[in-house]
PDB file of N, CA and C in Angstrom:
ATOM      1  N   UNK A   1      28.847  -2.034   5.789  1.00  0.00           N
ATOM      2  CA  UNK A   1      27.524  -1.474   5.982  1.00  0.00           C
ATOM      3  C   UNK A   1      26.885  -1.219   4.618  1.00  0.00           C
ATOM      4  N   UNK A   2      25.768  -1.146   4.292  1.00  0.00           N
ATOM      5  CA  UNK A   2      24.809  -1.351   3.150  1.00  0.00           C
ATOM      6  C   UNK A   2      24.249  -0.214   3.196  1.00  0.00           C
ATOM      7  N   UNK A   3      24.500   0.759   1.962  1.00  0.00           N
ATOM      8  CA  UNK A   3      23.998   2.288   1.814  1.00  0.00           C
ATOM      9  C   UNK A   3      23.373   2.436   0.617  1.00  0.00           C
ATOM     10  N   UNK A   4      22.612   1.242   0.324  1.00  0.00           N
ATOM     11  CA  UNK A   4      21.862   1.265  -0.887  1.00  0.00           C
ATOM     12  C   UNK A   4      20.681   1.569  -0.843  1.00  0.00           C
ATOM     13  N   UNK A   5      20.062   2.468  -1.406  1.00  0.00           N
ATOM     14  CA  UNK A   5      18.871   3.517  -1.158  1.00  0.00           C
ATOM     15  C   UNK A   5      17.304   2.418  -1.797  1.00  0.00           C
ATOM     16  N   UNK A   6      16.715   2.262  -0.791  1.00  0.00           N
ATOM     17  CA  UNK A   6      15.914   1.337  -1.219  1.00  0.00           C
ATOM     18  C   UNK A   6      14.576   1.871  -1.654  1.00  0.00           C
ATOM     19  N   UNK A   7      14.144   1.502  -2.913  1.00  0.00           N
ATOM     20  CA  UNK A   7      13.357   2.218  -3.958  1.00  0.00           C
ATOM     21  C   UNK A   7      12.124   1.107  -3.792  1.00  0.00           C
ATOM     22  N   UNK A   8      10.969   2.060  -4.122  1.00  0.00           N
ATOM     23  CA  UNK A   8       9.234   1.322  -4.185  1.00  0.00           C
ATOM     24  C   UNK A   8       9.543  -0.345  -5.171  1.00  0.00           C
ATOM     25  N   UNK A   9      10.360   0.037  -6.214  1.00  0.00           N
ATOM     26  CA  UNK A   9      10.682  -1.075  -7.090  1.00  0.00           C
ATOM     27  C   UNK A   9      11.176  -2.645  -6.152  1.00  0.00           C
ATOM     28  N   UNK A  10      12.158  -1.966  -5.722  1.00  0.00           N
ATOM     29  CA  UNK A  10      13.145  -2.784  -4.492  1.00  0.00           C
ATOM     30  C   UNK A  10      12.219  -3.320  -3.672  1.00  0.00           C
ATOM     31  N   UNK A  11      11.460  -2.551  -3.096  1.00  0.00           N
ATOM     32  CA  UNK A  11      10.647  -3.571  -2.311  1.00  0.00           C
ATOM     33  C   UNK A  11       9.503  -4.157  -2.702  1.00  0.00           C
ATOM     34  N   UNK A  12       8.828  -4.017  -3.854  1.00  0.00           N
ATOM     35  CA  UNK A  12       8.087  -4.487  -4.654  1.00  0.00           C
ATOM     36  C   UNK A  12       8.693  -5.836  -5.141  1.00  0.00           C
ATOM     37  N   UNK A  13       9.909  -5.644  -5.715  1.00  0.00           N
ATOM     38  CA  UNK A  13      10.817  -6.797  -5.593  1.00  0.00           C
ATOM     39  C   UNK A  13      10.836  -8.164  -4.974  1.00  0.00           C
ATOM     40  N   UNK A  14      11.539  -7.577  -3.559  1.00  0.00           N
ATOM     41  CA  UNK A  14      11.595  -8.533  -2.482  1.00  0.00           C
ATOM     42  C   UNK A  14      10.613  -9.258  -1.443  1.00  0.00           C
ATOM     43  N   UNK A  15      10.200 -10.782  -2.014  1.00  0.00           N
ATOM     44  CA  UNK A  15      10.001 -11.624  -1.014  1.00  0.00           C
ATOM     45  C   UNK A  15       9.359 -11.119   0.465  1.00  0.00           C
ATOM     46  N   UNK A  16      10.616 -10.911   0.890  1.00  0.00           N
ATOM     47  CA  UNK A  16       9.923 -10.375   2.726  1.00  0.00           C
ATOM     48  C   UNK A  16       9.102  -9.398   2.274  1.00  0.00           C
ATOM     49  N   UNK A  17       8.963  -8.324   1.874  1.00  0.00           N
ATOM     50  CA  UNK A  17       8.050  -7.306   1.863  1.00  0.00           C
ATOM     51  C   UNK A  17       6.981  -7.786   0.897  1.00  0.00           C
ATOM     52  N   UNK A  18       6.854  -8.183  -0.347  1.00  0.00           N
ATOM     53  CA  UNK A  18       6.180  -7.889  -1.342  1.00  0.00           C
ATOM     54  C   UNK A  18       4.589  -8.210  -0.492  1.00  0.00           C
ATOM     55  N   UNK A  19       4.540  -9.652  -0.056  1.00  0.00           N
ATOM     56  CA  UNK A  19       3.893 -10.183   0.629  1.00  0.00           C
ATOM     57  C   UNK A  19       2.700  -9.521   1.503  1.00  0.00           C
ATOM     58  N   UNK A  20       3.701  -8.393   1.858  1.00  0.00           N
ATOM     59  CA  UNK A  20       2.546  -7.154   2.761  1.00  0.00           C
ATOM     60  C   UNK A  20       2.383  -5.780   1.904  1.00  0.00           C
ATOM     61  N   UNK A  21       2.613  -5.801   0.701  1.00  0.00           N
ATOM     62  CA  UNK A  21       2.101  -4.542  -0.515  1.00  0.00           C
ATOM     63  C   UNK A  21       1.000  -4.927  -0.460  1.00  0.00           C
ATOM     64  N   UNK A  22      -0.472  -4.053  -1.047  1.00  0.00           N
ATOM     65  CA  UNK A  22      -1.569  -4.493  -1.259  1.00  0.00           C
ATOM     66  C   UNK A  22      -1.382  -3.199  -2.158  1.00  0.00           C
ATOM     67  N   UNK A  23      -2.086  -2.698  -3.040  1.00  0.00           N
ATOM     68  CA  UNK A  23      -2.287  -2.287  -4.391  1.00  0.00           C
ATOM     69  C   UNK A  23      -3.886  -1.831  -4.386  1.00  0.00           C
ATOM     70  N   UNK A  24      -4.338  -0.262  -4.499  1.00  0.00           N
ATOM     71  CA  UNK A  24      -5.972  -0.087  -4.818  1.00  0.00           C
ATOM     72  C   UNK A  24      -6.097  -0.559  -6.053  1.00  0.00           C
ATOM     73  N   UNK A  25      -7.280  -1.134  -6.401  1.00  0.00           N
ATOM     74  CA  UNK A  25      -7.402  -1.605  -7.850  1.00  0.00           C
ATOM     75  C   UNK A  25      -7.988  -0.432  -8.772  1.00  0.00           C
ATOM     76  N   UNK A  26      -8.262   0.843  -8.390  1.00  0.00           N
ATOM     77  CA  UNK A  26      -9.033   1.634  -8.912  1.00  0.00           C
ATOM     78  C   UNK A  26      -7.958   2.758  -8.981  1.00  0.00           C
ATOM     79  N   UNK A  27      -7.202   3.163  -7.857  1.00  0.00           N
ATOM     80  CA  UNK A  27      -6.194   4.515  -8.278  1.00  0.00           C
ATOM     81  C   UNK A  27      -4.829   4.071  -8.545  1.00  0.00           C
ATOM     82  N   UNK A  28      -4.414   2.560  -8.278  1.00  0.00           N
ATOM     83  CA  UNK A  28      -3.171   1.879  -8.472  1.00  0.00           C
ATOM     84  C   UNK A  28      -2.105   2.230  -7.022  1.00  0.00           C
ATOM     85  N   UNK A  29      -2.672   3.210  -6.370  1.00  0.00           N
ATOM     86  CA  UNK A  29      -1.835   3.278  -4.889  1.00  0.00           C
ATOM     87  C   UNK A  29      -1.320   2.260  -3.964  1.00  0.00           C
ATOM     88  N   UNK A  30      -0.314   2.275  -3.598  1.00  0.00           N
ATOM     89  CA  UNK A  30       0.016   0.990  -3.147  1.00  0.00           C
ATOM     90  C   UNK A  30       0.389   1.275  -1.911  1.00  0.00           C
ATOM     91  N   UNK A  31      -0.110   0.555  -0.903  1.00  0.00           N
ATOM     92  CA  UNK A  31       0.289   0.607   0.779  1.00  0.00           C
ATOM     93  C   UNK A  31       0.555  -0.641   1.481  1.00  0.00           C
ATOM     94  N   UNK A  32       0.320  -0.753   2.552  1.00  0.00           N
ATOM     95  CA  UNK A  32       0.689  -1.912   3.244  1.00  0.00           C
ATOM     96  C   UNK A  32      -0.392  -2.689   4.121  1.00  0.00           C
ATOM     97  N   UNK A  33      -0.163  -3.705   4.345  1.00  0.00           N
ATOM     98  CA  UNK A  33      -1.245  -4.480   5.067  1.00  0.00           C
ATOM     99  C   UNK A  33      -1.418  -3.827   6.847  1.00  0.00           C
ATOM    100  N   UNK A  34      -2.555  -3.493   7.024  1.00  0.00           N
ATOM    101  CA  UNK A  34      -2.657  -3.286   8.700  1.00  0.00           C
ATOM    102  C   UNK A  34      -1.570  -3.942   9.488  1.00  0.00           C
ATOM    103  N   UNK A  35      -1.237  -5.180   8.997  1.00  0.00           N
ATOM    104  CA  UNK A  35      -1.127  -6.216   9.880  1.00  0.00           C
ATOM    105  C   UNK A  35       0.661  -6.744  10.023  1.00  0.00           C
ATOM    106  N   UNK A  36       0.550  -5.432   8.851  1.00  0.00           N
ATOM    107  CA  UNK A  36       2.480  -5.795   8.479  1.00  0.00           C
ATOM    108  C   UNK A  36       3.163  -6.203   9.986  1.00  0.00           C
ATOM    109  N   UNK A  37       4.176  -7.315   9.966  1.00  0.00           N
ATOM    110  CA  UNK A  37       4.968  -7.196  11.580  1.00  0.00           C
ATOM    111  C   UNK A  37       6.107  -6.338  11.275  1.00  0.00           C
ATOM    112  N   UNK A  38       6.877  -6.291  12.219  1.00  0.00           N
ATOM    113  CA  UNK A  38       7.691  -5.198  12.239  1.00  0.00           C
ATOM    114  C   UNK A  38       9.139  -5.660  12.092  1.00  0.00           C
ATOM    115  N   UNK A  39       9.527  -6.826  11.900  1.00  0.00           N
ATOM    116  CA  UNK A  39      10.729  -7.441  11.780  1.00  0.00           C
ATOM    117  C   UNK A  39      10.660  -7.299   9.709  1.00  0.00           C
ATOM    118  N   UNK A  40      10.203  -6.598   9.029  1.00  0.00           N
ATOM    119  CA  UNK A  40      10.502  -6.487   7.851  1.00  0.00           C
ATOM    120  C   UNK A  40      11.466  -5.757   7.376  1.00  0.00           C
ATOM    121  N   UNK A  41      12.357  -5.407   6.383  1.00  0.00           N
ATOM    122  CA  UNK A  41      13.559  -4.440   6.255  1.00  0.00           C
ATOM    123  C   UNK A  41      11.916  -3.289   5.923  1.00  0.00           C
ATOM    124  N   UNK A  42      13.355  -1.857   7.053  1.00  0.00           N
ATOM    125  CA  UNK A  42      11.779  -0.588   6.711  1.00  0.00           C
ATOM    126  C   UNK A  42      12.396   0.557   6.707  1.00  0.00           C
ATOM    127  N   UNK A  43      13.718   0.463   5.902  1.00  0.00           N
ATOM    128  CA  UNK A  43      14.356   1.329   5.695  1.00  0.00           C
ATOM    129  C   UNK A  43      13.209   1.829   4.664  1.00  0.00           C
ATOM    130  N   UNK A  44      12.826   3.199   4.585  1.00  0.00           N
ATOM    131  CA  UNK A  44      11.827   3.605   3.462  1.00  0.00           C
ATOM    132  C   UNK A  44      10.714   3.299   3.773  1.00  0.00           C
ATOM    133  N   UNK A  45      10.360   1.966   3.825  1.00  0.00           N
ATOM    134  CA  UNK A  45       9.502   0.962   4.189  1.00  0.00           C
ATOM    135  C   UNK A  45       7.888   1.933   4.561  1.00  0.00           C
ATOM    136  N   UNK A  46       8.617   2.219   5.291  1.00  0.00           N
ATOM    137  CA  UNK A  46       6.623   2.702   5.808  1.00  0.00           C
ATOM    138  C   UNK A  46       6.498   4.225   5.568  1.00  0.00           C
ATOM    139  N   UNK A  47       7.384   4.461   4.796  1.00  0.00           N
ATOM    140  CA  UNK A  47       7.203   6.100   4.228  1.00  0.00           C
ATOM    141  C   UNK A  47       6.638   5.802   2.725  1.00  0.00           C
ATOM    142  N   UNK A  48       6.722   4.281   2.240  1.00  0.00           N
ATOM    143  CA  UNK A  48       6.762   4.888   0.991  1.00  0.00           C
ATOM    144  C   UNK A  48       5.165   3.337   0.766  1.00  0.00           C
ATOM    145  N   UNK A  49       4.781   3.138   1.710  1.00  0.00           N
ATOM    146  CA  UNK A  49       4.143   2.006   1.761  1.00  0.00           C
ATOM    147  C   UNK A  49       3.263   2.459   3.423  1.00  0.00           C
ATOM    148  N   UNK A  50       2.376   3.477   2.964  1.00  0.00           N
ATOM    149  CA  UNK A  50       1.586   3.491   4.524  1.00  0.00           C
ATOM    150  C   UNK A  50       0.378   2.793   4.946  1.00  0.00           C
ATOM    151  N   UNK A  51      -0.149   2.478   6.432  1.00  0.00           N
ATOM    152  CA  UNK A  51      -0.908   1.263   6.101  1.00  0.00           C
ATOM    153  C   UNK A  51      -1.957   2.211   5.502  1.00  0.00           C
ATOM    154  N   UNK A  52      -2.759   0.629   4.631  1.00  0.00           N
ATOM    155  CA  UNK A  52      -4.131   1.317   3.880  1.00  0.00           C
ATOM    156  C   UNK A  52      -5.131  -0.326   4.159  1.00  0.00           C
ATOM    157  N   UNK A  53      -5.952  -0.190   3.806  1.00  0.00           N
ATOM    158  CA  UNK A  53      -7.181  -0.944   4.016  1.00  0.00           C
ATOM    159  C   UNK A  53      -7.773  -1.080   2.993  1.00  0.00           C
ATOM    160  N   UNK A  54      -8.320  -2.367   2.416  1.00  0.00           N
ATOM    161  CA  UNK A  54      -9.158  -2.391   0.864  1.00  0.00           C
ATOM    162  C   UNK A  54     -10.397  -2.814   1.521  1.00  0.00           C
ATOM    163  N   UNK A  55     -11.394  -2.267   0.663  1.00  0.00           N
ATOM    164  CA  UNK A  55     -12.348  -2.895   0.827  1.00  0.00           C
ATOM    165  C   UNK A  55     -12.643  -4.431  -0.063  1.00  0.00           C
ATOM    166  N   UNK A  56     -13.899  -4.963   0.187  1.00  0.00           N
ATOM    167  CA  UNK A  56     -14.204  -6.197  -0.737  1.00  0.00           C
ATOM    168  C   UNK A  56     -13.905  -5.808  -2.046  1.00  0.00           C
ATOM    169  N   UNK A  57     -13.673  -5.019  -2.014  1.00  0.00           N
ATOM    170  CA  UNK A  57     -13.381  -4.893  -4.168  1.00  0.00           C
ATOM    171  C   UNK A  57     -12.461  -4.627  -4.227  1.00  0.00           C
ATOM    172  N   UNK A  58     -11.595  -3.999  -3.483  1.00  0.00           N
ATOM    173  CA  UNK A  58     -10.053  -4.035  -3.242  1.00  0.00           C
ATOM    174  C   UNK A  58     -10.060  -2.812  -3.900  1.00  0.00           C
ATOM    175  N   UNK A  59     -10.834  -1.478  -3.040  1.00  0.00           N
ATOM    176  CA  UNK A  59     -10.754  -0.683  -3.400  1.00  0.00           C
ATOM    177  C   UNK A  59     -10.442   0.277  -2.117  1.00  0.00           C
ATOM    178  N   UNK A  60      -9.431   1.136  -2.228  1.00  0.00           N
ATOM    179  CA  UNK A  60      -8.832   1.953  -0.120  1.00  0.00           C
ATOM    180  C   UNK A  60      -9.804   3.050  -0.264  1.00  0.00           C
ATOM    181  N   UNK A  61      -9.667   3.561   0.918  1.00  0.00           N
ATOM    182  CA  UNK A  61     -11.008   4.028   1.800  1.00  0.00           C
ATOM    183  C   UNK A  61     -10.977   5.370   0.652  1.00  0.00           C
ATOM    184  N   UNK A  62      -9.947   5.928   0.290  1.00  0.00           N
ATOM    185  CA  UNK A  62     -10.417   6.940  -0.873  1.00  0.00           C
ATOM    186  C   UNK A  62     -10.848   6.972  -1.991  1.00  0.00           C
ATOM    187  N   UNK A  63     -10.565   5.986  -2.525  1.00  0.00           N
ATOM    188  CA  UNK A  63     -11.540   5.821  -4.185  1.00  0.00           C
ATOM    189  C   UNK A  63     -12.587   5.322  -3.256  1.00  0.00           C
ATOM    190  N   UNK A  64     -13.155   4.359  -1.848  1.00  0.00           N
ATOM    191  CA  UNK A  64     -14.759   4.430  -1.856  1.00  0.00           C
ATOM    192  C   UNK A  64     -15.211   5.674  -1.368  1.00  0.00           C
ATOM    193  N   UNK A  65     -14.832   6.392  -0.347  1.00  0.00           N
ATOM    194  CA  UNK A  65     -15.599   7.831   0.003  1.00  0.00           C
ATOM    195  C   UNK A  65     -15.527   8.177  -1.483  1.00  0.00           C
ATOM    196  N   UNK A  66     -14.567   8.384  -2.878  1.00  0.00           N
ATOM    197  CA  UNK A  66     -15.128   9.130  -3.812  1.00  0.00           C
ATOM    198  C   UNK A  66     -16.193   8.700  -4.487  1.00  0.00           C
ATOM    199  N   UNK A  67     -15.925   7.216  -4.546  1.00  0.00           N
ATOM    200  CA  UNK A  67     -17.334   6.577  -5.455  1.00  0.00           C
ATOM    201  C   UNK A  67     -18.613   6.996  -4.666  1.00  0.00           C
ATOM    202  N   UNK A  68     -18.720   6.548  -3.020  1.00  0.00           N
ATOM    203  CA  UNK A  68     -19.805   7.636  -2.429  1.00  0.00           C
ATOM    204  C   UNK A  68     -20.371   9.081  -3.109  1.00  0.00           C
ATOM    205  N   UNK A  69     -19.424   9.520  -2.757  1.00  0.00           N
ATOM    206  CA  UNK A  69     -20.062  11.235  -3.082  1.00  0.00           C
ATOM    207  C   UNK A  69     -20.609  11.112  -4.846  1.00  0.00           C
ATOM    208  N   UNK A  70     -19.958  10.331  -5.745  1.00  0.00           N
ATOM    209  CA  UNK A  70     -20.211  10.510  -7.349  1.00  0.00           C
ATOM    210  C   UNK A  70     -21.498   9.630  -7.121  1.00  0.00           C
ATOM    211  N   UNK A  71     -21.668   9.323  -6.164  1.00  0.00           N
ATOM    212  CA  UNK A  71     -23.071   8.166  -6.452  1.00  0.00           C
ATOM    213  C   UNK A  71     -24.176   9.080  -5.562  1.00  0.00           C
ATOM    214  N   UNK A  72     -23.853   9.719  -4.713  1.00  0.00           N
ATOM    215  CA  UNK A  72     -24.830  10.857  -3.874  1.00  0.00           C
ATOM    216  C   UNK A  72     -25.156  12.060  -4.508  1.00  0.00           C
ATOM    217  N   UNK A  73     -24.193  12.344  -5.680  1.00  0.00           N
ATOM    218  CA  UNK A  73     -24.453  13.435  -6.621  1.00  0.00           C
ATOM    219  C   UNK A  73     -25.382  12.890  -7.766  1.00  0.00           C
ATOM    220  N   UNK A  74     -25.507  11.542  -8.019  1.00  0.00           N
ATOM    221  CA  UNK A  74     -26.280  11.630  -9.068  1.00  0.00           C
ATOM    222  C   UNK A  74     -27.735  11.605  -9.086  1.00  0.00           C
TER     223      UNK A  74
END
């Protein structure tokens, strides 16, 4: 049995997963595709990789609500 503690690196790493990382380009947060299937190794997996959504600039829904509000304040 395999009791090797699988780290953000590790699956950043690996092939099967990397594929469904997506990365904000603005806070560097990294989550997972909506669309991930579920036959991926998820030991960790979706604790450490939750789904997120980019927009066209490949930016997740929290750096745009913040760019909102810094652009409604000015």
């Amino acid at each position: 049995m395999r009791t090797e503690t699988k780290t953000q690196e590790w699956f950043l790493q690996d092939p099967r997963t990397r594929k469904w990382i997506i990365q904000c380009k603005a806070c560097g947060n990294f989550g997972r595709k909506p669309n991930t299937p579920v036959t991926i190794p998820k030991v960790n997996f979706e604790a450490m990789f939750p789904v997120m959504d980019l927009d066209e600039n490949g930016l997740c829904d929290v750096c745009v609500n913040a760019l909102r509000q810094e652009q409604s304040h000015e």
